[in-house]
Each structure stands twice: as structure tokens, then as C-alpha cells.
N, C-alpha and C. Protein backbone atom coordinates (compact mmCIF):
# COMPACT_ATOMS: atom_id res chain seq x y z
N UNK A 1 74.09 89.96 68.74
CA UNK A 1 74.56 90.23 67.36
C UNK A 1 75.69 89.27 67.02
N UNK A 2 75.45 88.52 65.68
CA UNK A 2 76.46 87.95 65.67
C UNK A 2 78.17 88.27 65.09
N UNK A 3 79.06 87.65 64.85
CA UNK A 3 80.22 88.35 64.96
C UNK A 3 80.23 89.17 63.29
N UNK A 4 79.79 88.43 62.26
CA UNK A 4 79.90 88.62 60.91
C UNK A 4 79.02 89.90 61.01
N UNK A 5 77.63 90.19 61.92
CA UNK A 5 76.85 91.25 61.89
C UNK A 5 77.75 92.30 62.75
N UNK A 6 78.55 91.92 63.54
CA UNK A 6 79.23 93.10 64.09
C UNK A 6 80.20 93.43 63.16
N UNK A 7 80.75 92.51 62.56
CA UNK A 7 82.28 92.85 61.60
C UNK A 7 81.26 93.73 60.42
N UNK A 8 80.42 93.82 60.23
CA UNK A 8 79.63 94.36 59.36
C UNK A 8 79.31 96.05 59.75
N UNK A 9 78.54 96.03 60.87
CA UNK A 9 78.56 97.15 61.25
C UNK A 9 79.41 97.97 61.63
N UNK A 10 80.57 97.31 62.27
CA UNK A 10 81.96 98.60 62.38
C UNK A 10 82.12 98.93 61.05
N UNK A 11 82.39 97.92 59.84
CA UNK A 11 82.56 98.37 58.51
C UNK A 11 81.76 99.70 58.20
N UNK A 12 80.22 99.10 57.97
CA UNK A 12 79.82 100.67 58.03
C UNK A 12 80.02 101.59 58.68
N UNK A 13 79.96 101.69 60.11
CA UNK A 13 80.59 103.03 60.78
C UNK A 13 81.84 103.15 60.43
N UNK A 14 82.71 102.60 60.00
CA UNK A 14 84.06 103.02 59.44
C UNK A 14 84.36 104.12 58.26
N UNK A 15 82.93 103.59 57.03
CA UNK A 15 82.69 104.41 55.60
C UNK A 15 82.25 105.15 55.87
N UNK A 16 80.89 105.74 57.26
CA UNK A 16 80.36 106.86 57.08
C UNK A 16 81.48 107.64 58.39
N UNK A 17 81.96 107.66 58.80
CA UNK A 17 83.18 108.47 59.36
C UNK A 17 84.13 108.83 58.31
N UNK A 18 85.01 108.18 57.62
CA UNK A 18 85.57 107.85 56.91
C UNK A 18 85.22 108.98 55.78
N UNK A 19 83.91 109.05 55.09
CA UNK A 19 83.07 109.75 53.54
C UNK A 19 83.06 110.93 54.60
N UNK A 20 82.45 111.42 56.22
CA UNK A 20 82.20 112.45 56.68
C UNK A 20 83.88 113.46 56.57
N UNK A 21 84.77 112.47 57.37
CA UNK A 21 85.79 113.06 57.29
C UNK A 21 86.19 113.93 56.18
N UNK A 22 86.37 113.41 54.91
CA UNK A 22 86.97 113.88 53.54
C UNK A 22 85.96 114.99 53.18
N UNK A 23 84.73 114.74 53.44
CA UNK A 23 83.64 115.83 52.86
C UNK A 23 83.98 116.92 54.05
N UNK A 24 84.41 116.81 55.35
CA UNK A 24 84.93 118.17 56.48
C UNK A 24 85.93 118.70 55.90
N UNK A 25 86.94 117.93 55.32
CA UNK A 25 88.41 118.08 54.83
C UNK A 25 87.85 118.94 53.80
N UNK A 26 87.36 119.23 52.34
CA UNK A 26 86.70 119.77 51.49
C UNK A 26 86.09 121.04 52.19
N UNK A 27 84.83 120.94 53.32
CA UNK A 27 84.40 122.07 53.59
C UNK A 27 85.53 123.03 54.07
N UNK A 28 86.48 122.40 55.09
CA UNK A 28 87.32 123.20 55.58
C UNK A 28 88.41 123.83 54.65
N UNK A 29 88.74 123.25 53.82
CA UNK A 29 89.81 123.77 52.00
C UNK A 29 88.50 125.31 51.97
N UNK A 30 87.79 125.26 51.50
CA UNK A 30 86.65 126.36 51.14
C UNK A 30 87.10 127.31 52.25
N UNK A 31 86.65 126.93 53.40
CA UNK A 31 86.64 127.97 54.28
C UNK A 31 88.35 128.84 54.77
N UNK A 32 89.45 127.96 54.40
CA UNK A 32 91.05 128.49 55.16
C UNK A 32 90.91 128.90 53.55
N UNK A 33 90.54 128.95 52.44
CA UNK A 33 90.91 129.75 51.40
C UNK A 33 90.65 131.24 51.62
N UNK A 34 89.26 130.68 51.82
CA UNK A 34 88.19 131.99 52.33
C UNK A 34 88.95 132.97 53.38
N UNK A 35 89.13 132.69 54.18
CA UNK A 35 90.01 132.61 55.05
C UNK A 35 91.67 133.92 55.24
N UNK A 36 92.06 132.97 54.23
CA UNK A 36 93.47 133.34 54.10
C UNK A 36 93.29 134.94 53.13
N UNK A 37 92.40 134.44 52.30
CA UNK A 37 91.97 135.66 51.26
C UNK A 37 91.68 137.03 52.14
N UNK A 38 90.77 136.63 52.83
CA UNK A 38 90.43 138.14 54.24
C UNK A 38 91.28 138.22 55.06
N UNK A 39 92.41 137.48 55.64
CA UNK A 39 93.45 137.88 56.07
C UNK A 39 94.12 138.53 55.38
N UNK A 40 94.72 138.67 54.29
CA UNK A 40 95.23 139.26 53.18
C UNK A 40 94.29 140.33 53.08
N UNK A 41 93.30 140.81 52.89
CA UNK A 41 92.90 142.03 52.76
C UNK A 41 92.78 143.23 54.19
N UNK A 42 92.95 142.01 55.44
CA UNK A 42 92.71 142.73 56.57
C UNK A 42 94.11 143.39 57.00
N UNK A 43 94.88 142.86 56.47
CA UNK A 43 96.65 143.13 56.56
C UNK A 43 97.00 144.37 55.80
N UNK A 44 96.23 144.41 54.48
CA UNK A 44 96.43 146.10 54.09
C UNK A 44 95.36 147.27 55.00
N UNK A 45 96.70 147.59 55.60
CA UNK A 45 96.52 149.42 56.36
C UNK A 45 95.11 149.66 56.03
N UNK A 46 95.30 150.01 54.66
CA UNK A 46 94.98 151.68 54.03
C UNK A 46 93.98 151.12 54.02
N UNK A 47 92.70 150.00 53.83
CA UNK A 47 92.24 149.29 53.98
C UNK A 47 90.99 149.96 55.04
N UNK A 48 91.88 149.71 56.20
CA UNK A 48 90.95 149.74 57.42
C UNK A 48 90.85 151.33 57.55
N UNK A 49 91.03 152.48 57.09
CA UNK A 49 91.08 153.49 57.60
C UNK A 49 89.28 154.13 56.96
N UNK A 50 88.87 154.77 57.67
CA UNK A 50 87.21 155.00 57.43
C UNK A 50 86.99 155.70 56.09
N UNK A 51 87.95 155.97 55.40
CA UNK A 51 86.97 156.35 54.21
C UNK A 51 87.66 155.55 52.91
N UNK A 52 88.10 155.02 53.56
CA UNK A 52 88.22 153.54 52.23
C UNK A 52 87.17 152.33 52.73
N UNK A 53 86.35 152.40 53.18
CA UNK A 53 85.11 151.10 53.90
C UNK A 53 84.19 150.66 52.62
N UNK A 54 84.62 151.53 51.78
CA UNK A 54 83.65 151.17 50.17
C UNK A 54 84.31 150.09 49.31
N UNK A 55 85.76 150.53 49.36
CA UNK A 55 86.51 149.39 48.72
C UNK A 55 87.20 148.53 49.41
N UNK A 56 86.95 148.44 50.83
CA UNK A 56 87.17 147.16 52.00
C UNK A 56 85.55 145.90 51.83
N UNK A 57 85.08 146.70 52.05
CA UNK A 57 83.41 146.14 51.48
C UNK A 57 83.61 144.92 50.23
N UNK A 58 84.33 145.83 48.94
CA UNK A 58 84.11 145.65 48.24
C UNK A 58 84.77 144.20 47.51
N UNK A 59 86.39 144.70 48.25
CA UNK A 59 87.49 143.45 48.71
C UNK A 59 86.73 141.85 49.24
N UNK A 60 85.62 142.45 50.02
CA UNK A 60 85.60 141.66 51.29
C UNK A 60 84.15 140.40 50.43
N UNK A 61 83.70 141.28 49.64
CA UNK A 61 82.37 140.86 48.58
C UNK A 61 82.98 139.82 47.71
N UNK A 62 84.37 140.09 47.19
CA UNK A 62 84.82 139.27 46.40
C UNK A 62 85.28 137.76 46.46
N UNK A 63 85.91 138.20 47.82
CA UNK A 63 85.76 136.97 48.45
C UNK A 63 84.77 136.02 48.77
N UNK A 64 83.57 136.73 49.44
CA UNK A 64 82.51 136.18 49.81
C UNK A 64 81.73 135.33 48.86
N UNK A 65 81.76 136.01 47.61
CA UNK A 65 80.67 135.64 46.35
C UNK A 65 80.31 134.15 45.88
N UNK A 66 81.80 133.58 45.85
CA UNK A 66 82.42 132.18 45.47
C UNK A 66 81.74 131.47 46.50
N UNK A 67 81.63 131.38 47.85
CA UNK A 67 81.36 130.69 48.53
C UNK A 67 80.13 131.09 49.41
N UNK A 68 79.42 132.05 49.30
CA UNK A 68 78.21 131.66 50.28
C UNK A 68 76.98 132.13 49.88
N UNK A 69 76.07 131.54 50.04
CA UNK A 69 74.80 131.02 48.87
C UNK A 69 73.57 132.47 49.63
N UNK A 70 74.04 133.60 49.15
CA UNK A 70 73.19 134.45 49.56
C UNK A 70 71.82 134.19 49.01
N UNK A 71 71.22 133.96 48.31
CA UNK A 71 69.86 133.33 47.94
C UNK A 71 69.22 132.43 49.03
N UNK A 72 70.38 131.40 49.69
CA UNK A 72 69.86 130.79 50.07
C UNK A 72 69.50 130.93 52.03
N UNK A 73 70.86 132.15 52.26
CA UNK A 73 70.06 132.87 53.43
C UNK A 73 69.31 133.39 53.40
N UNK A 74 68.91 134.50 52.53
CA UNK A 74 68.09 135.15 52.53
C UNK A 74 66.50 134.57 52.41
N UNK A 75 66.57 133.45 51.73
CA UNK A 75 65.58 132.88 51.96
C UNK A 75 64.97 132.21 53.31
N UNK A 76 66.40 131.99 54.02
CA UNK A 76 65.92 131.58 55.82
C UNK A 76 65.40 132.78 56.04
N UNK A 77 65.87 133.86 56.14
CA UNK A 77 65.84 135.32 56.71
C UNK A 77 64.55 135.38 56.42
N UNK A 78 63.98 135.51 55.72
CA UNK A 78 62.55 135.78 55.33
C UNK A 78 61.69 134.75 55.91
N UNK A 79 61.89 133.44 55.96
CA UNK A 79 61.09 132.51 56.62
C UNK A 79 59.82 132.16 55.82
N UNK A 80 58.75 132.18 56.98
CA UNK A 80 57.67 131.75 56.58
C UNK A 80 57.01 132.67 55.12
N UNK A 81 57.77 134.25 55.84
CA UNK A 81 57.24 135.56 54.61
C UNK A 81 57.89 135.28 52.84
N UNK A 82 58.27 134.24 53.29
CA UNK A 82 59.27 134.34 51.73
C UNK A 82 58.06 134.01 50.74
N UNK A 83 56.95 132.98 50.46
CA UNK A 83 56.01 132.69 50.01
C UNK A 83 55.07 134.06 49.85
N UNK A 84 54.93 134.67 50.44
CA UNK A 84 54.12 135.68 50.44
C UNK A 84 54.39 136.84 49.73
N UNK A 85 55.64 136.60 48.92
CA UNK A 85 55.42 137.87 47.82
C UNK A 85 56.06 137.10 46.77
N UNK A 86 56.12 137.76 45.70
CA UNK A 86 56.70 137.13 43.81
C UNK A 86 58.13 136.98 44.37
N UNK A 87 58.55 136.47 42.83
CA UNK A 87 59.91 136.07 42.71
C UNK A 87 61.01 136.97 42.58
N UNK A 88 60.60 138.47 41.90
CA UNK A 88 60.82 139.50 41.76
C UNK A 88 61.21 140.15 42.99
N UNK A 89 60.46 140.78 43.82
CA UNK A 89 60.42 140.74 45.67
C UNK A 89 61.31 139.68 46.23
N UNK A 90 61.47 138.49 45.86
CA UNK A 90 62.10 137.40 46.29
C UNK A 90 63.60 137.85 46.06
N UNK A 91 63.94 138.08 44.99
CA UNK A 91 65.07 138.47 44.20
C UNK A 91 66.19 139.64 44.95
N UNK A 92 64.97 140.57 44.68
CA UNK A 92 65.19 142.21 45.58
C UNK A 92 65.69 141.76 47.05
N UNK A 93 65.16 141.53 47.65
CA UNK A 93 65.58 141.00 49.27
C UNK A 93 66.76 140.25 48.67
N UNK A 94 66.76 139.58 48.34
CA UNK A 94 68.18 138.56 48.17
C UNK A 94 69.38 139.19 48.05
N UNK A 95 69.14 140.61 46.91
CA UNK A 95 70.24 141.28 46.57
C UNK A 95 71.08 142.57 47.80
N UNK A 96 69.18 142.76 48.39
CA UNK A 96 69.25 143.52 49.63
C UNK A 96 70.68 143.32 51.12
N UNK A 97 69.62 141.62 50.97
CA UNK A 97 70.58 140.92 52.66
C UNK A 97 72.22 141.14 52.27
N UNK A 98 72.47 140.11 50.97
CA UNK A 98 73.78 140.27 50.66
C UNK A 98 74.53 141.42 50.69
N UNK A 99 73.86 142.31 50.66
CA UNK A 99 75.20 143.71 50.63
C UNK A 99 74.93 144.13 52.42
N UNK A 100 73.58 143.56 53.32
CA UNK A 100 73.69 143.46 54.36
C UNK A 100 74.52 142.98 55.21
N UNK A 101 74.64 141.03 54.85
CA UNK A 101 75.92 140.30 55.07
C UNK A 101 77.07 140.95 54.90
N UNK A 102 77.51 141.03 53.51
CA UNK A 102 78.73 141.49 53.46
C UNK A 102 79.48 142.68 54.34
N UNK A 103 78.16 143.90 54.56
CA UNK A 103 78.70 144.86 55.39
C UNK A 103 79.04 144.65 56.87
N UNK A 104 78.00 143.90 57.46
CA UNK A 104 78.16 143.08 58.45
C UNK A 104 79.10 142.60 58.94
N UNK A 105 79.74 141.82 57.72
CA UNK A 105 81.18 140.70 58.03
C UNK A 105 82.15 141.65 57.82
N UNK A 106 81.92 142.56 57.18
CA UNK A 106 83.24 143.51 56.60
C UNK A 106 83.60 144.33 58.09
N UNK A 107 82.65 145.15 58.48
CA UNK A 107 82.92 145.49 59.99
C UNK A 107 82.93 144.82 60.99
N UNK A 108 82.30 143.73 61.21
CA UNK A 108 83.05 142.82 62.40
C UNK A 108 84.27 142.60 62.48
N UNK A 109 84.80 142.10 61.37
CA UNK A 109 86.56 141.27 61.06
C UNK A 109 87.18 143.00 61.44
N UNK A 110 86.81 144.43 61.28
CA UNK A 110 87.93 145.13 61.17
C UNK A 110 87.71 145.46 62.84
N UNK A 111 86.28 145.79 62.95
CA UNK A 111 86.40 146.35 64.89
C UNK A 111 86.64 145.10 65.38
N UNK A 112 87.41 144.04 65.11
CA UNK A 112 87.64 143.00 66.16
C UNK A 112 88.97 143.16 66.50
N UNK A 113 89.84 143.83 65.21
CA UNK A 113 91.70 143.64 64.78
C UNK A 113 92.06 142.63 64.72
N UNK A 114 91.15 142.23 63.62
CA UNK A 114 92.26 140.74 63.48
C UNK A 114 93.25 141.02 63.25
N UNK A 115 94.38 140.25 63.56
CA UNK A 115 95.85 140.37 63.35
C UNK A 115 96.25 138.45 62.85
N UNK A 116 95.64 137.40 62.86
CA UNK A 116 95.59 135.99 62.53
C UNK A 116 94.40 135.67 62.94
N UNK A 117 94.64 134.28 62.23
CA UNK A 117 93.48 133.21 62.69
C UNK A 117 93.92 132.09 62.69
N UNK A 118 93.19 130.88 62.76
CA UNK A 118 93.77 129.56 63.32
C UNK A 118 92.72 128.38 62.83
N UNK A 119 92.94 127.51 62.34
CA UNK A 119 91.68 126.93 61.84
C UNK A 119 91.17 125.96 63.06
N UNK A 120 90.23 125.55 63.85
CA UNK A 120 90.34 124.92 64.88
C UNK A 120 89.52 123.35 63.94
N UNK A 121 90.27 122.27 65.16
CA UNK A 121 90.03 120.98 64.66
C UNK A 121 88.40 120.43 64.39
N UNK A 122 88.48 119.78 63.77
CA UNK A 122 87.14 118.82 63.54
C UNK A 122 86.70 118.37 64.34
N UNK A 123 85.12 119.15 65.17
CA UNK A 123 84.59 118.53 65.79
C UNK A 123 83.42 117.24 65.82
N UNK A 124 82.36 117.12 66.25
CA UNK A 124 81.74 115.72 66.18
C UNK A 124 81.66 115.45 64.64
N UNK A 125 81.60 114.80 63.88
CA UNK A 125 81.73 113.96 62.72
C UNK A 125 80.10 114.53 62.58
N UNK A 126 79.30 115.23 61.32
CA UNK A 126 78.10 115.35 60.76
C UNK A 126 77.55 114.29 60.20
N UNK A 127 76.19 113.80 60.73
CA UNK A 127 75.51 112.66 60.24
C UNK A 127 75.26 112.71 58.51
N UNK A 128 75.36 114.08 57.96
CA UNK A 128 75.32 113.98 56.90
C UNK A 128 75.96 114.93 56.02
N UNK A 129 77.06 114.08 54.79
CA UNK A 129 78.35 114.29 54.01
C UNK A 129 78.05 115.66 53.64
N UNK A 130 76.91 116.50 53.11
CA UNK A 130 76.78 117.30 52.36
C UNK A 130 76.30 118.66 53.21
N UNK A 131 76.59 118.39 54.68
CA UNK A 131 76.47 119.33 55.63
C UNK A 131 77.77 119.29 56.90
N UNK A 132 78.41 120.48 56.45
CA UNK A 132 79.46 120.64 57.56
C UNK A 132 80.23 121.55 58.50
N UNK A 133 80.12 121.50 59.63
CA UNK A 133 80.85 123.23 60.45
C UNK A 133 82.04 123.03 60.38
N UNK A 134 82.70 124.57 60.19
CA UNK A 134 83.72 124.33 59.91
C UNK A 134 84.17 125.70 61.42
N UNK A 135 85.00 125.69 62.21
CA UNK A 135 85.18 126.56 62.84
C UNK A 135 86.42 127.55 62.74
N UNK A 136 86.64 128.67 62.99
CA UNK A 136 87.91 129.44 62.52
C UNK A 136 88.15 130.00 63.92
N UNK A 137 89.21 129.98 64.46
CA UNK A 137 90.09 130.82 66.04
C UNK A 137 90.32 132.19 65.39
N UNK A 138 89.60 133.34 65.79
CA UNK A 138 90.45 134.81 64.77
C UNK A 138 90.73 135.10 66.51
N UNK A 139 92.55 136.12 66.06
CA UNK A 139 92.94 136.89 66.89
C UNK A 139 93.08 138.24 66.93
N UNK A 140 92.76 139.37 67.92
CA UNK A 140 92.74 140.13 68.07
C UNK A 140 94.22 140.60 68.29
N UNK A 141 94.36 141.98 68.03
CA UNK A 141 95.93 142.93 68.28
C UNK A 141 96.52 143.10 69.83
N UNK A 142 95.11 142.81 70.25
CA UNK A 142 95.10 143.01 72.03
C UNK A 142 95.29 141.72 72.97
N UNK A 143 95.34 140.60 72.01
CA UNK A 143 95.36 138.80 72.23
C UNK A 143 94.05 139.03 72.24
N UNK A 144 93.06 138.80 72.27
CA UNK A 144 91.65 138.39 72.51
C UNK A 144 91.43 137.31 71.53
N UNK A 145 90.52 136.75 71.69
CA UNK A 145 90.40 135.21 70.87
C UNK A 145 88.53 135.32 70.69
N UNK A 146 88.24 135.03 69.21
CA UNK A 146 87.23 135.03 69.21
C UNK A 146 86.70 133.55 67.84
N UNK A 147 85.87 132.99 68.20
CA UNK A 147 85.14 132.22 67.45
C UNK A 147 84.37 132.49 66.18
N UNK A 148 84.77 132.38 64.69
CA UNK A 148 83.70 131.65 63.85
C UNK A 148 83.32 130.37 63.32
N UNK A 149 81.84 130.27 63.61
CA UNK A 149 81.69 128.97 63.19
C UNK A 149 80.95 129.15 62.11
N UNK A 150 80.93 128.42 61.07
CA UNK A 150 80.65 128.50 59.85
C UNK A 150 80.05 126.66 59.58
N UNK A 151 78.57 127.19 58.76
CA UNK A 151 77.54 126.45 58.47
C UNK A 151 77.83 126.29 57.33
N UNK A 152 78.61 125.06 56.56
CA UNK A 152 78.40 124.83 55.09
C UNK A 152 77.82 123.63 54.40
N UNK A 153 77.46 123.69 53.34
CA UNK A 153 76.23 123.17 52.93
C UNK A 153 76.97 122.76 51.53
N UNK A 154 77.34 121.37 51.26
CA UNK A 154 77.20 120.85 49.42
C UNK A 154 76.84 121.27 48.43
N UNK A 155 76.68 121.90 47.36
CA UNK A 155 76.13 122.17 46.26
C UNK A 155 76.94 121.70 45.29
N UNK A 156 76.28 121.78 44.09
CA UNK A 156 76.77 120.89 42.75
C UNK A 156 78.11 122.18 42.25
N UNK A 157 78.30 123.40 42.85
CA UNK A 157 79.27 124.02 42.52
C UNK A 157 80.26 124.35 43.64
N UNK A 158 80.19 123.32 44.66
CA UNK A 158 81.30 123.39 45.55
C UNK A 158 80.38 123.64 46.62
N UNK A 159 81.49 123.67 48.05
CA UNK A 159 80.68 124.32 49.57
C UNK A 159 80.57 125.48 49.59
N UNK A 160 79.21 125.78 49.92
CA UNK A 160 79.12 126.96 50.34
C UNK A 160 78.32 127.14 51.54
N UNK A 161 78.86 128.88 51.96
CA UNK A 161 78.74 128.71 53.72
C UNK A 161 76.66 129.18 53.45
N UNK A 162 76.29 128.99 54.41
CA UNK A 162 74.45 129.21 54.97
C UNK A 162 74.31 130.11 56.17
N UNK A 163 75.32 130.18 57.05
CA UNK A 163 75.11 130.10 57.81
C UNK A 163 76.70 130.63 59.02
N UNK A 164 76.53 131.64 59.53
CA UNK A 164 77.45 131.84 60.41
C UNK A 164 77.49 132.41 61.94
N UNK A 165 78.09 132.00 62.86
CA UNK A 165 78.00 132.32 64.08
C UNK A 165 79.55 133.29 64.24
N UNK A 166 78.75 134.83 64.42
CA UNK A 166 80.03 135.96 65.27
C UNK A 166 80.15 135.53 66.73
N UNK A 167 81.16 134.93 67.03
CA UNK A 167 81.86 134.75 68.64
C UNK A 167 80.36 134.52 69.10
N UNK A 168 79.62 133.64 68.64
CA UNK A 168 78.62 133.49 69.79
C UNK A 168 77.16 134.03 69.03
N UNK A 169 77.24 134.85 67.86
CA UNK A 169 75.75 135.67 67.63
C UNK A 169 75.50 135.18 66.41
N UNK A 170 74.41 134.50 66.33
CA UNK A 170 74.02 133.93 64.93
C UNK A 170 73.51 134.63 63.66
N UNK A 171 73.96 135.22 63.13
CA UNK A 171 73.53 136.28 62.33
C UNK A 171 72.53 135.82 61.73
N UNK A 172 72.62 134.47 60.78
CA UNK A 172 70.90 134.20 60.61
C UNK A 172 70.10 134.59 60.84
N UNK A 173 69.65 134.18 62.21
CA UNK A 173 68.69 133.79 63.03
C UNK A 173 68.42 135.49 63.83
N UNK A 174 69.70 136.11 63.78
CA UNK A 174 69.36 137.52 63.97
C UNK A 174 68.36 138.40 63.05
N UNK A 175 69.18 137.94 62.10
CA UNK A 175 68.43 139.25 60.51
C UNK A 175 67.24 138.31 60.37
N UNK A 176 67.09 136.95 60.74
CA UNK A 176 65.71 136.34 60.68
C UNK A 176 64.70 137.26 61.61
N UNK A 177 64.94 137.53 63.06
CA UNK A 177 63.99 138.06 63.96
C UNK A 177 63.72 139.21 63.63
N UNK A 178 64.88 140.15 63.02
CA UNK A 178 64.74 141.70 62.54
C UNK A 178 63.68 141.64 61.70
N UNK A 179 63.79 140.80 60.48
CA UNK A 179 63.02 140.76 59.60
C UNK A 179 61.45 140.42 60.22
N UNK A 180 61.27 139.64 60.87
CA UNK A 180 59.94 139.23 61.68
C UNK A 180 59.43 140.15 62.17
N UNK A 181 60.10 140.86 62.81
CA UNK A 181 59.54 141.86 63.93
C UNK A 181 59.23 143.33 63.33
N UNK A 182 59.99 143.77 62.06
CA UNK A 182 59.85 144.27 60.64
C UNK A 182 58.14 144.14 60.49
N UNK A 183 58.06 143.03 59.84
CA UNK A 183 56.85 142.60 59.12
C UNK A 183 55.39 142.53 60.32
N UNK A 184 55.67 142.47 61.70
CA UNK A 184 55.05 142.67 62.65
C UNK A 184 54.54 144.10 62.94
N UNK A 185 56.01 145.05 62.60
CA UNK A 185 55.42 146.15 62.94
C UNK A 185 54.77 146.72 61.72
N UNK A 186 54.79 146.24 60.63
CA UNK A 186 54.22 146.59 59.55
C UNK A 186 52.81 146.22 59.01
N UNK A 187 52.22 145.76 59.94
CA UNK A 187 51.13 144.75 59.63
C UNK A 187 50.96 143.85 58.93
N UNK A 188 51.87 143.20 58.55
CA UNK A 188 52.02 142.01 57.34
C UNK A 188 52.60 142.78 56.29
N UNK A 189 52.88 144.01 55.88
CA UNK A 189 52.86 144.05 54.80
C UNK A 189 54.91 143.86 54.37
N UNK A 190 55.17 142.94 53.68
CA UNK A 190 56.53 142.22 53.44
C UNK A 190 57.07 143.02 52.58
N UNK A 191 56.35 143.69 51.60
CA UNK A 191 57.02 144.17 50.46
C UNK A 191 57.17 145.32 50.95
N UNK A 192 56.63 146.10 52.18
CA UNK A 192 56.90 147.11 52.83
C UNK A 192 58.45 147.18 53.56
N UNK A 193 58.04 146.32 53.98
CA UNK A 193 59.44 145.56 54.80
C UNK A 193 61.02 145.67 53.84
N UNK A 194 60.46 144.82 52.58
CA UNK A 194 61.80 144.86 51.95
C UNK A 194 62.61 145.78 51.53
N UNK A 195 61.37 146.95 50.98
CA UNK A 195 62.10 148.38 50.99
C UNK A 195 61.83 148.95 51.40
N UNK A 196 61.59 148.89 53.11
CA UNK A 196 62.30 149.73 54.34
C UNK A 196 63.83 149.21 54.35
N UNK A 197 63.77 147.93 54.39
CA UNK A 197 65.27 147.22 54.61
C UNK A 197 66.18 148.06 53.40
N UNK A 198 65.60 147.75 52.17
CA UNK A 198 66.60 148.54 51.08
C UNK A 198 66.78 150.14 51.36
N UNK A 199 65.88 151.11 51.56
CA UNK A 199 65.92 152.14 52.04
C UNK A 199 67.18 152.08 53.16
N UNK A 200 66.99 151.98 54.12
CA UNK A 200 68.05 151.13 55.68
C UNK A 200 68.99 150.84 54.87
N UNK A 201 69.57 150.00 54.06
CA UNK A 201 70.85 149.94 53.72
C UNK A 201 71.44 151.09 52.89
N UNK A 202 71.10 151.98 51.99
CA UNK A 202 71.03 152.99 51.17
C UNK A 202 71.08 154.08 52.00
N UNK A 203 71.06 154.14 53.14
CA UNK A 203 70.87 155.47 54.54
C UNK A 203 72.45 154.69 54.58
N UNK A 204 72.84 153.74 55.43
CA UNK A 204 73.55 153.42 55.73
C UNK A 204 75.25 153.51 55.09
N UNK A 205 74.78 152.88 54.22
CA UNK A 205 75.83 153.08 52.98
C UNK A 205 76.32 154.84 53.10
N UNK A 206 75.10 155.82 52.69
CA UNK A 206 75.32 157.08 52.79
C UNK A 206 76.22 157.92 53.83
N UNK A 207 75.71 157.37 54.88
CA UNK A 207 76.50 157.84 56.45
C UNK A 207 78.03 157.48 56.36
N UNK A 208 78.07 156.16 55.90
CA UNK A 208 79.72 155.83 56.06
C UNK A 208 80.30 156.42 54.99
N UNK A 209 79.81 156.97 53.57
CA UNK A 209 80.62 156.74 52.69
C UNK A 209 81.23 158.92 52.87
């Protein structure tokens, strides 16, 4: 290679490090907002005590809304089945997972005790600007240290998250298999599925509230 072709190519690897960096810097602003906001709600008491979990939920939704593209998990979640019913059905599940997610995240963050978190550094540089992990250190009351990593994704209205890993458990890819194994035991039938799932959250909801 000659020297002008090498002075060339560090150049480019310089811009796409360089464009990756600032677009991590951006995902990560989204996420320590995100962030700081549920710390702040996890810090009020009255909050965590079991029969306020409707308006901890609800706290916890508000936050969430701005930044993570429930349409667009829910559409992993469903997978291959997503084609296989209307837009309507499409819709319903969408509205379903999200109050799934949210409950999800709302009780993890409180049975963990967070008491802080920590934003941890930028790891390998993403081959591409409009896809980026962003990771968060949360601490427990007891010291315990636990991992989120967070999947965010570009859109024309800012980052939003796709995608998240609890200390290790991919929730995706979880409520993806539930949902599979759902539609397995159901004989194909999806729209069965979706409101068993809605039923299942509506039981659920009931028990805690």
C-alpha cells in the first residue's frame, strides 16, 4: 500500500471512529437522562411500598415512552408470527408487550434496591452510527452490582432503546420464546395467543393492585 493510500485510510478510520463516537455520546445523553429520571423516582419511599405499584408503574411508563420504540419490540417478540395476523392484532400486542415491558422494568429496578447507578465506559466502537449499546452499573442497598445493557437504535425522533439485557437476561429474546412456545402450544393460533397474553396481563395487574 502506498503511503498516500495509507495516509488515506487512517483518515477514514479516523471519521468512522470519530462519527461512531459522537453518535455513542448522543445514545448515552438518552440513556443517563433516562436514567437519572428512574433514579429519581426509585428514591421516593412511598413509591416502593406494594400498594402504590400502580403509580410506580405509572412513574416508570413516563419515563420509558420518550425513548423506547415499543412497536418496534414487539414486533421482534412476535417474530416470524407478526405477518400472520392484521394490523389491528398487530397494534393490540404492541399495546399488550408495552405495559408488559414496563411492568417488567418497574419490578426489576425495585427487587434489585437500587440505591445508584454509574454509567459504564464506551465499549468496542459500533460498525454502524445509527446503532449503539449503551451500558448502565446499577447498585444495590446490600453493594451488589448489577449490569444494564441497553440496545439503541437512531430514529428520525431521537435514540431509542430495542432492546435490553437484565444483569445478564435478555428480555427480548425472552418474551420472544414465551411468545413462540405460546403459539406452539396453541396450535398456531396467534390471535389466541395475543389475548391469552392480554388476559395474563389483566390477571396480573389484578393480583398486585
Amino acid at each position: 500500500m502506498s503511503y498516500l493510500n495509507r495516509g488515506l485510510a487512517t483518515l477514514a478510520m479516523f471519521f468512522i471512529t470519530f462519527t461512531a463516537n459522537a453518535s455513542w455520546d448522543e445514545a448515552r445523553g438518552a440513556v443517563e437522562q433516562a436514567s437519572a429520571s428512574m433514579m429519581s423516582v426509585l428514591e421516593n419511599e412511598a413509591l416502593k411500598q406494594s400498594e402504590q405499584e400502580e403509580p410506580l408503574i405509572n412513574e416508570i411508563e413516563a419515563i420509558l415512552n420518550p425513548v423506547v420504540d415499543f412497536d418496534y419490540v414487539s414486533k421482534r417478540v412476535m417474530g416470524k408470527y407478526y405477518r400472520r395476523v392484521n394490523e389491528q392484532q398487530q397494534q393490540v400486542f404492541s399495546g399488550v408487550f408495552k405495559d408488559t415491558m414496563v411492568r417488567t422494568f418497574a419490578k426489576s429496578l425495585v427487587g434489585f434496591g437500587i440505591v445508584r447507578y454509574e454509567m459504564a465506559p464506551q465499549g468496542r466502537p459500533s460498525p454502524d452510527e445509527d446503532k449503539q449499546i449503551v451500558s448502565v452499573y446499577i447498585y444495590s442497598s446490600l453493594g451488589q452490582q448489577y449490569t444494564l445493557v441497553y440496545y439503541m437504535l437512531k430514529q428520525t425522533d431521537g435514540w431509542k432503546l430495542v432492546n435490553v439485557l437484565v444483569d445478564g437476561i435478555n428480555l427480548r429474546l425472552n418474551f420472544k420464546n414465551q411468545f413462540s412456545d405460546m403459539v406452539s402450544r396453541s396450535n398456531g393460533d396467534v390471535k389466541q395467543v395475543i389475548s391469552d397474553w392480554k388476559i395474563a396481563i389483566a390477571n396480573n395487574s389484578s393480583k398486585d393492585s
